[in-house]
PDB file of N, CA and C in Angstrom:
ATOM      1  N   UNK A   1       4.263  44.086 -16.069  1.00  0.00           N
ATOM      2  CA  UNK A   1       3.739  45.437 -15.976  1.00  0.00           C
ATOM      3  C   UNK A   1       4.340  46.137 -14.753  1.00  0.00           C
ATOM      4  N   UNK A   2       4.658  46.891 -15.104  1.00  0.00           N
ATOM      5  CA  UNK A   2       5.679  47.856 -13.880  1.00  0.00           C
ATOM      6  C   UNK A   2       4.381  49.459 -13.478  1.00  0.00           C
ATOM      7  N   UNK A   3       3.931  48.972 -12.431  1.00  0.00           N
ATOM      8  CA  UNK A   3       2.966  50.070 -11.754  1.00  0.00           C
ATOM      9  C   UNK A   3       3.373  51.677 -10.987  1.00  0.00           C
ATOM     10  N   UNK A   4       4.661  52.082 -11.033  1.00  0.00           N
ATOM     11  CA  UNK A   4       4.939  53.266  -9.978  1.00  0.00           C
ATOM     12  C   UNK A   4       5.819  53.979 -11.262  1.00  0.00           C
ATOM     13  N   UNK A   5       5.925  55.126 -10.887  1.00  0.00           N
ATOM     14  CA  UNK A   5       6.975  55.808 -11.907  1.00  0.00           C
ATOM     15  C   UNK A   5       7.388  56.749 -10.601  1.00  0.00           C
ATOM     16  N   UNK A   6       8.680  57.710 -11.422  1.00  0.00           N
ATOM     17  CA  UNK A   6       9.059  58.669 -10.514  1.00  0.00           C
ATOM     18  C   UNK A   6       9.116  59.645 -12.039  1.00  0.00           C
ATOM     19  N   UNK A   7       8.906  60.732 -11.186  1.00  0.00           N
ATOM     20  CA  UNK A   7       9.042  62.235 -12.599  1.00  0.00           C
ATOM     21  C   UNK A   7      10.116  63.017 -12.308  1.00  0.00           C
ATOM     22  N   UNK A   8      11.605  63.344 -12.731  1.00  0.00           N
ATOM     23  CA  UNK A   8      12.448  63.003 -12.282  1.00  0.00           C
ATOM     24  C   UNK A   8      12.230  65.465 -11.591  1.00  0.00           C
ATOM     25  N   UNK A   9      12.732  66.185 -11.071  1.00  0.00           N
ATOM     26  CA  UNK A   9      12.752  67.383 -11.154  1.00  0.00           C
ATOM     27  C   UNK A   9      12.178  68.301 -12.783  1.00  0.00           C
ATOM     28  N   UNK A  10      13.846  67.548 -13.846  1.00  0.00           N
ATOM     29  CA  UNK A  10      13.124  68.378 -14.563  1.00  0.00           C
ATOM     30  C   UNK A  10      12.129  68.291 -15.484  1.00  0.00           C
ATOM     31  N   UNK A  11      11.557  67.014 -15.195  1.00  0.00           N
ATOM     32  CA  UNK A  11      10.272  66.465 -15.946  1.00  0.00           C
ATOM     33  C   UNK A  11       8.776  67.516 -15.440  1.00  0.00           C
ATOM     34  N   UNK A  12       9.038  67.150 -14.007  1.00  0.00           N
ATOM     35  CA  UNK A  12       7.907  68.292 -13.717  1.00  0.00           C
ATOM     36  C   UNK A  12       7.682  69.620 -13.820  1.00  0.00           C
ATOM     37  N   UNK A  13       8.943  70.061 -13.726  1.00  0.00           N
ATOM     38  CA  UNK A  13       9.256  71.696 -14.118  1.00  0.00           C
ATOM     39  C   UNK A  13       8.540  71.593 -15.850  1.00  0.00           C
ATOM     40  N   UNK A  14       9.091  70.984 -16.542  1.00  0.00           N
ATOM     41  CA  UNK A  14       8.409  70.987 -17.903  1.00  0.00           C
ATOM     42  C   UNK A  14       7.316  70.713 -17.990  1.00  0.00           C
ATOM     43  N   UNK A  15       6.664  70.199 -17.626  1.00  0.00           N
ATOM     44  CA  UNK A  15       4.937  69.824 -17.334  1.00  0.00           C
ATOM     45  C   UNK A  15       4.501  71.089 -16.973  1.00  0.00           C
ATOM     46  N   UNK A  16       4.810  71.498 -16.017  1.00  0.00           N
ATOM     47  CA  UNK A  16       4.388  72.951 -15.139  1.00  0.00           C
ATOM     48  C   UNK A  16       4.110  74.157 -16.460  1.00  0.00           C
ATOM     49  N   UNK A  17       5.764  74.376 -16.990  1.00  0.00           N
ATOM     50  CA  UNK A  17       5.736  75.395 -17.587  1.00  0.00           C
ATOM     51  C   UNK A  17       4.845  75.297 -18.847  1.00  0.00           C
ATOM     52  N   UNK A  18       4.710  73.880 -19.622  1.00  0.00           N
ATOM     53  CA  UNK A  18       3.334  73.309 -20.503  1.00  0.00           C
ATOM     54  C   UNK A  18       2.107  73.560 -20.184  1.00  0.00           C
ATOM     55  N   UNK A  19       2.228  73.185 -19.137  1.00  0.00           N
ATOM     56  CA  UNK A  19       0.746  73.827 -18.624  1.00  0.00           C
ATOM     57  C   UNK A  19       0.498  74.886 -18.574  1.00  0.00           C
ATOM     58  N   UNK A  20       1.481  75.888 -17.908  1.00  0.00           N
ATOM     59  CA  UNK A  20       1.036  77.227 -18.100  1.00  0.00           C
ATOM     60  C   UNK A  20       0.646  78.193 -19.187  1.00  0.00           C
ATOM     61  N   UNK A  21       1.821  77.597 -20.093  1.00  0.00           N
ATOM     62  CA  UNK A  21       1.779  78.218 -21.461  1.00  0.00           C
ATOM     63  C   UNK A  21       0.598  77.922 -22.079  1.00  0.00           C
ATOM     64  N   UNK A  22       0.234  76.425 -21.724  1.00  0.00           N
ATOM     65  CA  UNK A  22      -1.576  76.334 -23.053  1.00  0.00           C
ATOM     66  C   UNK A  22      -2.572  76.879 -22.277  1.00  0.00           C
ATOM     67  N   UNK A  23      -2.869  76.918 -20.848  1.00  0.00           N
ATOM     68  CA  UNK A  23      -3.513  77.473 -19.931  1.00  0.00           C
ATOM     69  C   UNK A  23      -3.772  79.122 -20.797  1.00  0.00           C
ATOM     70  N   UNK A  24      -2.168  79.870 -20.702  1.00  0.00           N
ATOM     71  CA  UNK A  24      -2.531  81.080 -21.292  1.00  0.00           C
ATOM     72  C   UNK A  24      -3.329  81.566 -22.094  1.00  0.00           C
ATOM     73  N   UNK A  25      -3.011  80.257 -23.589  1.00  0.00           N
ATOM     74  CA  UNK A  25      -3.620  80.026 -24.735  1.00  0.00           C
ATOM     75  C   UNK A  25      -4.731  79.973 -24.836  1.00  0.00           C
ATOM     76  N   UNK A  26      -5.721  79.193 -23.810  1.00  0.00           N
ATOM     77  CA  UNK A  26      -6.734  78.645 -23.810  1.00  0.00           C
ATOM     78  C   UNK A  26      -6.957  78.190 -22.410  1.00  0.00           C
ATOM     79  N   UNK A  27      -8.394  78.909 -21.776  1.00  0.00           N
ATOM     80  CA  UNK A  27      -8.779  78.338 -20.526  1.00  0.00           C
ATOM     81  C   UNK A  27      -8.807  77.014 -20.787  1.00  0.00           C
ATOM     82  N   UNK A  28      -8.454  75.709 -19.741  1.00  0.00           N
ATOM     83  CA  UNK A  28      -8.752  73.995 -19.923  1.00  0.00           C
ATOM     84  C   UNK A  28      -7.848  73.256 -21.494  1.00  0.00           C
ATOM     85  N   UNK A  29      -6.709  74.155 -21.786  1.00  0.00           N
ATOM     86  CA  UNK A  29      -6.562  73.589 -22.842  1.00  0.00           C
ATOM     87  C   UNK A  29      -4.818  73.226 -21.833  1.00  0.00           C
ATOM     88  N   UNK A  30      -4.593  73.374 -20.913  1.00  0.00           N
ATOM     89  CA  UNK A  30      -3.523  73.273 -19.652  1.00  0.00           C
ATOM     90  C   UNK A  30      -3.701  71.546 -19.246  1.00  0.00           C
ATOM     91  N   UNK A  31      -4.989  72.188 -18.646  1.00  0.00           N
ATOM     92  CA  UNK A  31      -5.538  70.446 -18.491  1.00  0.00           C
ATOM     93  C   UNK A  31      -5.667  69.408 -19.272  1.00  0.00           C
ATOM     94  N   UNK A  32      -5.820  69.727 -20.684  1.00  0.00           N
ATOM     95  CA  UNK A  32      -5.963  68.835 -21.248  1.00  0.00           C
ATOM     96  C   UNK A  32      -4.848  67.851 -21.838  1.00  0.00           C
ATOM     97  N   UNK A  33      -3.402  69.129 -21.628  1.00  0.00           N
ATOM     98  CA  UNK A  33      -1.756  68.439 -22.133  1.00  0.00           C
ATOM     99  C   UNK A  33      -1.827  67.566 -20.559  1.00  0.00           C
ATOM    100  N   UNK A  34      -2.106  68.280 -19.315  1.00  0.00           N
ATOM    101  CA  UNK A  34      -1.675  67.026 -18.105  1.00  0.00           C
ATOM    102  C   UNK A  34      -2.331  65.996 -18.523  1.00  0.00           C
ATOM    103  N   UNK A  35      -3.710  65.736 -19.038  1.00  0.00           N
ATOM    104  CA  UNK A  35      -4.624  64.874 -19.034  1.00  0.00           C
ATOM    105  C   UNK A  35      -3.436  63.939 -20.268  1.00  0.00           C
ATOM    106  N   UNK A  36      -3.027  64.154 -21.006  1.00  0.00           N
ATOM    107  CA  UNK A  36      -2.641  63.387 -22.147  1.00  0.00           C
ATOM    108  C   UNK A  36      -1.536  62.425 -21.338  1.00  0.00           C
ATOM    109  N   UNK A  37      -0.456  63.886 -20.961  1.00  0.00           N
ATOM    110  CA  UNK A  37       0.389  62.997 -20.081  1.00  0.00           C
ATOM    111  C   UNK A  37       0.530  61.980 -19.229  1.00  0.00           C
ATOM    112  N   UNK A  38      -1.066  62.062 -18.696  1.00  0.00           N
ATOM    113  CA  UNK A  38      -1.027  60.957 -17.760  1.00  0.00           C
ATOM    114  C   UNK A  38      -1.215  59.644 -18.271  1.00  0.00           C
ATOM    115  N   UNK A  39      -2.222  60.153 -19.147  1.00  0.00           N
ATOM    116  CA  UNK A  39      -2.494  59.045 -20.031  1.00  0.00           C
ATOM    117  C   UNK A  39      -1.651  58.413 -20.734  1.00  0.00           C
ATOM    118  N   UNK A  40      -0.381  58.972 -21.244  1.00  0.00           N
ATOM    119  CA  UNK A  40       0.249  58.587 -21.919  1.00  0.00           C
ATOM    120  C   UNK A  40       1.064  57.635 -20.908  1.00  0.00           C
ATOM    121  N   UNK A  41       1.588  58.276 -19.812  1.00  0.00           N
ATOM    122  CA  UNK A  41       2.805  57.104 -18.697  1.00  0.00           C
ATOM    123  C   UNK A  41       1.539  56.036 -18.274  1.00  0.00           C
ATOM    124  N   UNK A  42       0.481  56.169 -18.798  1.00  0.00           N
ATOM    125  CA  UNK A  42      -0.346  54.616 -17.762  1.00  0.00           C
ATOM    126  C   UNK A  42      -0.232  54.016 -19.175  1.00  0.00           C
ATOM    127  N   UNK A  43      -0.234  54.218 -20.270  1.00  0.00           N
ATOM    128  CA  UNK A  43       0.281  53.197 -21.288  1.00  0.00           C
ATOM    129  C   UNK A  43       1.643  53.081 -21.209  1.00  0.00           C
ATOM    130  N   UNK A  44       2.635  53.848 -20.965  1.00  0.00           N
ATOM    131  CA  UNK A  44       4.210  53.494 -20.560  1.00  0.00           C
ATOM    132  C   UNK A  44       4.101  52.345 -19.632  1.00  0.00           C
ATOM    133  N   UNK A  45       3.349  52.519 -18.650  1.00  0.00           N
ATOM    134  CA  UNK A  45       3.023  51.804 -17.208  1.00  0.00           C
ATOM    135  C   UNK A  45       2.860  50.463 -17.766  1.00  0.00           C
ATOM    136  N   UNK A  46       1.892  50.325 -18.656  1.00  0.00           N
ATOM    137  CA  UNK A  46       1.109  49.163 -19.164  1.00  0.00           C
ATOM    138  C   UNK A  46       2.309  47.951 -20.081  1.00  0.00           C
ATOM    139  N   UNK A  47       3.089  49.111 -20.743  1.00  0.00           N
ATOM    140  CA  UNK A  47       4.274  48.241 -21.432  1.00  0.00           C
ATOM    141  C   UNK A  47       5.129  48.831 -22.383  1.00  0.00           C
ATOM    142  N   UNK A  48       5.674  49.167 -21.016  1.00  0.00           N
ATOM    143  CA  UNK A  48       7.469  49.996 -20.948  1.00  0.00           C
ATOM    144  C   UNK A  48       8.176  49.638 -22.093  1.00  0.00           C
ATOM    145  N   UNK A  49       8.120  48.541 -22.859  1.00  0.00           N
ATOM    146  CA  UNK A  49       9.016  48.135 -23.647  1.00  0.00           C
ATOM    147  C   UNK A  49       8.794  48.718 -25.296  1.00  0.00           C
ATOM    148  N   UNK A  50       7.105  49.425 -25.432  1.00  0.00           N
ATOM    149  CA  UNK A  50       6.365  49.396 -26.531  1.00  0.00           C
ATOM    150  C   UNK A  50       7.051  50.428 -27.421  1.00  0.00           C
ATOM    151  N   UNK A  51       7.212  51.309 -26.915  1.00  0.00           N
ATOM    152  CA  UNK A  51       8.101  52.922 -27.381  1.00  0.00           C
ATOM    153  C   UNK A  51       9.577  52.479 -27.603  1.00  0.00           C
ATOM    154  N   UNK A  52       9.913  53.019 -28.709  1.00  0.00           N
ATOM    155  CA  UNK A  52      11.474  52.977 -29.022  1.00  0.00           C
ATOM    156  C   UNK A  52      12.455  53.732 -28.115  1.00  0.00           C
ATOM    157  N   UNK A  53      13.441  52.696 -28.198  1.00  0.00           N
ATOM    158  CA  UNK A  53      15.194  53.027 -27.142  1.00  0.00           C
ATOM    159  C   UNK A  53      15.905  53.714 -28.266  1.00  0.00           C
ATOM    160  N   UNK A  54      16.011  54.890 -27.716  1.00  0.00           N
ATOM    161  CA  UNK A  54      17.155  55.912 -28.704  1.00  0.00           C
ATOM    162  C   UNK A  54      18.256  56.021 -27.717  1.00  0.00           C
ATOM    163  N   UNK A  55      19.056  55.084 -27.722  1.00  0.00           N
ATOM    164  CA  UNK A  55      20.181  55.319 -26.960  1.00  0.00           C
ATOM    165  C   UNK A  55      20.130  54.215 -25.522  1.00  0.00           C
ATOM    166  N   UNK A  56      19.701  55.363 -24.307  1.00  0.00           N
ATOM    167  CA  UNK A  56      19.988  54.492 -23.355  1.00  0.00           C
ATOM    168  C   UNK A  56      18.524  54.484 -22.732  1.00  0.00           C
ATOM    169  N   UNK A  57      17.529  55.203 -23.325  1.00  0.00           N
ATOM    170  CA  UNK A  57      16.346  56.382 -22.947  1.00  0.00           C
ATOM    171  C   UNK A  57      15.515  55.652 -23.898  1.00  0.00           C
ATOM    172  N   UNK A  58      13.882  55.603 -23.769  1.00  0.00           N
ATOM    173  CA  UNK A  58      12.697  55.310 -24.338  1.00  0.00           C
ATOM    174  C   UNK A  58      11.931  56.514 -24.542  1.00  0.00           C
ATOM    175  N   UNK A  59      11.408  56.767 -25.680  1.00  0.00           N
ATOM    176  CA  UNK A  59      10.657  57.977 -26.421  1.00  0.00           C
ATOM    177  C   UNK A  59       9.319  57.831 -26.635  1.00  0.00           C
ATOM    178  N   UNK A  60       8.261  58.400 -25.948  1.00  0.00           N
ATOM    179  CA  UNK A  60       6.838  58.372 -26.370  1.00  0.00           C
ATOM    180  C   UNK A  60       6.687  59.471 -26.613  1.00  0.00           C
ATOM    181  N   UNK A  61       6.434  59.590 -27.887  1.00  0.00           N
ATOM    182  CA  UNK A  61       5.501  60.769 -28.583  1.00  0.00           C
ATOM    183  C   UNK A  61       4.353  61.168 -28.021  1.00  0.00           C
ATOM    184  N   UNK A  62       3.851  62.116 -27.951  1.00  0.00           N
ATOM    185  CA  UNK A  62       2.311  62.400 -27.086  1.00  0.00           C
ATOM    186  C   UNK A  62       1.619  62.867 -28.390  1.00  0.00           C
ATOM    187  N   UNK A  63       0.279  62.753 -28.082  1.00  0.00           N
ATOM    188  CA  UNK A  63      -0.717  62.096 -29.679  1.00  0.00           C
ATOM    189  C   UNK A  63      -1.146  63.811 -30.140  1.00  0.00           C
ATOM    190  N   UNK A  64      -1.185  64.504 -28.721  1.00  0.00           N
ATOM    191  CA  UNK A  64      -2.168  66.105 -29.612  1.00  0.00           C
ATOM    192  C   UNK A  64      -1.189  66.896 -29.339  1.00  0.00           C
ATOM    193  N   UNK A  65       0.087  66.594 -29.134  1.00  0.00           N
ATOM    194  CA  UNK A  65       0.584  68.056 -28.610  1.00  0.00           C
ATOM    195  C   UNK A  65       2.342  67.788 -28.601  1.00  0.00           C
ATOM    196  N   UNK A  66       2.899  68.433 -29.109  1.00  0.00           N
ATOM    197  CA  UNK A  66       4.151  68.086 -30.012  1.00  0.00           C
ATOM    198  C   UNK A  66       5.277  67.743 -28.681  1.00  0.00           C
ATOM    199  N   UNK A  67       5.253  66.870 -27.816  1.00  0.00           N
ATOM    200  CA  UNK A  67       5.903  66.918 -26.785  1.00  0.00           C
ATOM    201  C   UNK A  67       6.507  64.972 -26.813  1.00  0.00           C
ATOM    202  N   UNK A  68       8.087  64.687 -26.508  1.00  0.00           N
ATOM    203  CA  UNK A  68       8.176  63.311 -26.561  1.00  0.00           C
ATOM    204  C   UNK A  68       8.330  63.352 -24.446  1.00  0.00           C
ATOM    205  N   UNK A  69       8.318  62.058 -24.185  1.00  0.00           N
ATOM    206  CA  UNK A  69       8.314  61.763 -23.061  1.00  0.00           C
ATOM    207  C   UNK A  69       9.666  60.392 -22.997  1.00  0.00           C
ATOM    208  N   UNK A  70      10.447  61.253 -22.537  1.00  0.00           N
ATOM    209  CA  UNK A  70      12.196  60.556 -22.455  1.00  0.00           C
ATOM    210  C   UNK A  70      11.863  60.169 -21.086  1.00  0.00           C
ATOM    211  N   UNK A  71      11.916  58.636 -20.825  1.00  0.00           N
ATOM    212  CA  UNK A  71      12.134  57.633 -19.948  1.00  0.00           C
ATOM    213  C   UNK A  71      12.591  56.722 -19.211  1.00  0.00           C
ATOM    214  N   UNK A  72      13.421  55.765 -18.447  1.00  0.00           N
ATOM    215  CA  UNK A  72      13.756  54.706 -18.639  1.00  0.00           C
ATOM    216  C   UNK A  72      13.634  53.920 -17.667  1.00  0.00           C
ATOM    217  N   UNK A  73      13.569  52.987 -17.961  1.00  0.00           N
ATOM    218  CA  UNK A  73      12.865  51.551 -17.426  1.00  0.00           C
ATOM    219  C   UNK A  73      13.768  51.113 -15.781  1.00  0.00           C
ATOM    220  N   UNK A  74      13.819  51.322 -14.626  1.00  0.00           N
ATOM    221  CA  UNK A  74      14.220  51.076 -13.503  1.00  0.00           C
ATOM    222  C   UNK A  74      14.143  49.698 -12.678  1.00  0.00           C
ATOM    223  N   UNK A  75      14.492  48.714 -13.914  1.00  0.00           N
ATOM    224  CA  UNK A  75      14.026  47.121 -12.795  1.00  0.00           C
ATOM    225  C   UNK A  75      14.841  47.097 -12.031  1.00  0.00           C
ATOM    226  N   UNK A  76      15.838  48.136 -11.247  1.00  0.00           N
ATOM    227  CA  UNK A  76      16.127  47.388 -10.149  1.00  0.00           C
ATOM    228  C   UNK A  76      15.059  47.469  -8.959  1.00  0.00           C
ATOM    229  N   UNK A  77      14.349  49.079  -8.896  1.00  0.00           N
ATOM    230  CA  UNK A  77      13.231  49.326  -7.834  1.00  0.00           C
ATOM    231  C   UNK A  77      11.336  48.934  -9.025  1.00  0.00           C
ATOM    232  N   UNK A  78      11.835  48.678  -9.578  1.00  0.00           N
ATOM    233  CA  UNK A  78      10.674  48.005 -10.424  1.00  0.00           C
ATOM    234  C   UNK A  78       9.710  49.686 -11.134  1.00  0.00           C
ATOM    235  N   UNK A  79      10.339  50.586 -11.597  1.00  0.00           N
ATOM    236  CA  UNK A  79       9.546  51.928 -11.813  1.00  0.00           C
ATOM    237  C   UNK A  79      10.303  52.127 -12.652  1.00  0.00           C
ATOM    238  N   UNK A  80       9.503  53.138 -13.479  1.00  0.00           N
ATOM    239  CA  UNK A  80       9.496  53.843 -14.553  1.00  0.00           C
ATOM    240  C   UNK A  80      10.225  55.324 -14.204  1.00  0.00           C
ATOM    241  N   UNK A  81      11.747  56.086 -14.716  1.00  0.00           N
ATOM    242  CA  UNK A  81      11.767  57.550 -14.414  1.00  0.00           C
ATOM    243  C   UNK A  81      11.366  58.019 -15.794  1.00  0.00           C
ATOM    244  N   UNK A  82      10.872  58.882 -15.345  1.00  0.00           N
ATOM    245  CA  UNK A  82      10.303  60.270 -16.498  1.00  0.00           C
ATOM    246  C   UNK A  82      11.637  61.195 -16.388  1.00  0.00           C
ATOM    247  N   UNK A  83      12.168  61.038 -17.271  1.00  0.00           N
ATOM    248  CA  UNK A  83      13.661  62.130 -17.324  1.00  0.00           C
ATOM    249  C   UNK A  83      12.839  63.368 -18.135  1.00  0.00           C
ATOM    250  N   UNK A  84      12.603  63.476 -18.580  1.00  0.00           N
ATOM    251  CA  UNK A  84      11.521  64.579 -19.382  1.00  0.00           C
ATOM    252  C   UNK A  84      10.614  64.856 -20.266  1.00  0.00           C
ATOM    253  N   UNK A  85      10.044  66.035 -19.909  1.00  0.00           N
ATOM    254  CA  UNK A  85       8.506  65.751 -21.437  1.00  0.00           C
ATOM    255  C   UNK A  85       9.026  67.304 -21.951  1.00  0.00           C
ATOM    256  N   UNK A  86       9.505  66.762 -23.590  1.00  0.00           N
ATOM    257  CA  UNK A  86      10.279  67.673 -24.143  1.00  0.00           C
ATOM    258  C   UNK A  86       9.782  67.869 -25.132  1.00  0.00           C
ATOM    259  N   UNK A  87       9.210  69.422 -25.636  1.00  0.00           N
ATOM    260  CA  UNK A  87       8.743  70.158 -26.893  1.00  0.00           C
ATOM    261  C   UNK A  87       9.588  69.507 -28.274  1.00  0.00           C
ATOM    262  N   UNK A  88       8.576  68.953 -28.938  1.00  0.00           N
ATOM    263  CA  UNK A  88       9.722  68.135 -30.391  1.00  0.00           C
ATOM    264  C   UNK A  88      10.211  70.004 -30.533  1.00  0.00           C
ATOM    265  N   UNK A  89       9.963  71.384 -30.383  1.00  0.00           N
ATOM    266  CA  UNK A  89      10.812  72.544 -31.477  1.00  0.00           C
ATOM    267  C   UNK A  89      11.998  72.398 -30.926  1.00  0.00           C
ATOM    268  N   UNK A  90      12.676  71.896 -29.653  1.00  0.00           N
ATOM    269  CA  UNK A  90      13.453  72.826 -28.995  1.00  0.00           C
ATOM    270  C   UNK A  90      14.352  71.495 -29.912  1.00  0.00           C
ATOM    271  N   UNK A  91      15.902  71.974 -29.569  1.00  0.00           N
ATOM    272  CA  UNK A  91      17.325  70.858 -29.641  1.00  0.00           C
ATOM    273  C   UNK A  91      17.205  69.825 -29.283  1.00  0.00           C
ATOM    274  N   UNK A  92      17.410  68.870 -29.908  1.00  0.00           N
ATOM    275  CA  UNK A  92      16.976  67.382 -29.158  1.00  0.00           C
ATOM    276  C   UNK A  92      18.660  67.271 -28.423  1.00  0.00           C
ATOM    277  N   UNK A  93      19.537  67.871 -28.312  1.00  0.00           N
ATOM    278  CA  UNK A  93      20.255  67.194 -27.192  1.00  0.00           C
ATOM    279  C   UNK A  93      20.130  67.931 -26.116  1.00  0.00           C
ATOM    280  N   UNK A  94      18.996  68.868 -26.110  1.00  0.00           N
ATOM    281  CA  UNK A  94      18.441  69.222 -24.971  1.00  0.00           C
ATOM    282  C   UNK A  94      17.916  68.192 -23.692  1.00  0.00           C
ATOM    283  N   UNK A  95      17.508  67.701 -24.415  1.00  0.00           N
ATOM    284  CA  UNK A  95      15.962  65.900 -24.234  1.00  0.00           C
ATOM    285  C   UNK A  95      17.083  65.585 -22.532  1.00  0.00           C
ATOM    286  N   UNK A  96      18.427  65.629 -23.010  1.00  0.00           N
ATOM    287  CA  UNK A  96      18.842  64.736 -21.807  1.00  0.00           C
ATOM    288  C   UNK A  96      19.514  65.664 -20.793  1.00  0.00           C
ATOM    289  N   UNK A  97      19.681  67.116 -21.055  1.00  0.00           N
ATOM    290  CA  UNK A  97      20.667  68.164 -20.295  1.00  0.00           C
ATOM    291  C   UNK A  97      20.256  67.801 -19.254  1.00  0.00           C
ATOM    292  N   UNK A  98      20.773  68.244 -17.849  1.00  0.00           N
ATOM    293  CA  UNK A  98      20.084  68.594 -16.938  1.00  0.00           C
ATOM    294  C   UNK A  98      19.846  70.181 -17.355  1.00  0.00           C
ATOM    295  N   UNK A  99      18.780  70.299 -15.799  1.00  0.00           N
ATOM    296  CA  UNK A  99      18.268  71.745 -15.858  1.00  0.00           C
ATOM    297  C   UNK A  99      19.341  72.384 -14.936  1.00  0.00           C
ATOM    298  N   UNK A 100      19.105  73.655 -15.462  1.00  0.00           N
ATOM    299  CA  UNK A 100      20.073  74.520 -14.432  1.00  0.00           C
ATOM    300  C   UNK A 100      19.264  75.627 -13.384  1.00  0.00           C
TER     301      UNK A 100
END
C-alpha cells in the first residue's frame, strides 16, 4: 500500500475549475466532486494496481461524475502522481497534454 500522492499542477488546476463549475450549478454540489475525488485516490492509495494501465498511465473512472483520474505509480519515492482528473467529453489525447 503506497500512502502519499503528489497532484501534479495540472491535476489541481482541473479540480479547481470542476469545482467551480458544479459549485455554479449547484450550491455543495462543488464539494461533493472534491469529496469523490478524494475518495477515489484513498482507494488508488489502497491499491494502485486495481485500475487499468492504458499505456504508461492508470485510469480511475470517478463513480457520479464523468471525470477519469490519469495516474502513475512512483516506486521509486514510494507515491502515487495524479497527472490529471479529466472530463470523459473533452479529447482523450488531451488526458496527457501538458497545460499551457
Amino acid at each position: 500500500m503506497i500512502s502519499t500522492f503528489l497532484q501534479l499542477p495540472k491535476a489541481q488546476q482541473e479540480i479547481l475549475e470542476a469545482w467551480e463549475y458544479y459549485e455554479d450549478q449547484q450550491e455543495g454540489l462543488g464539494d461533493r466532486f472534491k469529496n469523490e475525488v478524494r475518495n477515489k485516490i484513498s482507494l488508488i492509495l489502497s491499491n494502485p494496481l486495481h485500475y487499468p494501465l492504458k499505456g504508461k498511465y492508470h485510469e480511475a473512472q470517478t463513480d457520479d461524475f464523468p471525470f477519469v483520474m490519469v495516474y502513475k505509480i512512483d516506486k521509486r519515492n514510494d507515491r502515487i502522481l495524479i497527472l490529471s482528473v479529466f472530463h470523459t467529453s473533452r479529447h482523450p489525447k488531451r488526458k496527457y497534454a501538458k497545460r499551457r
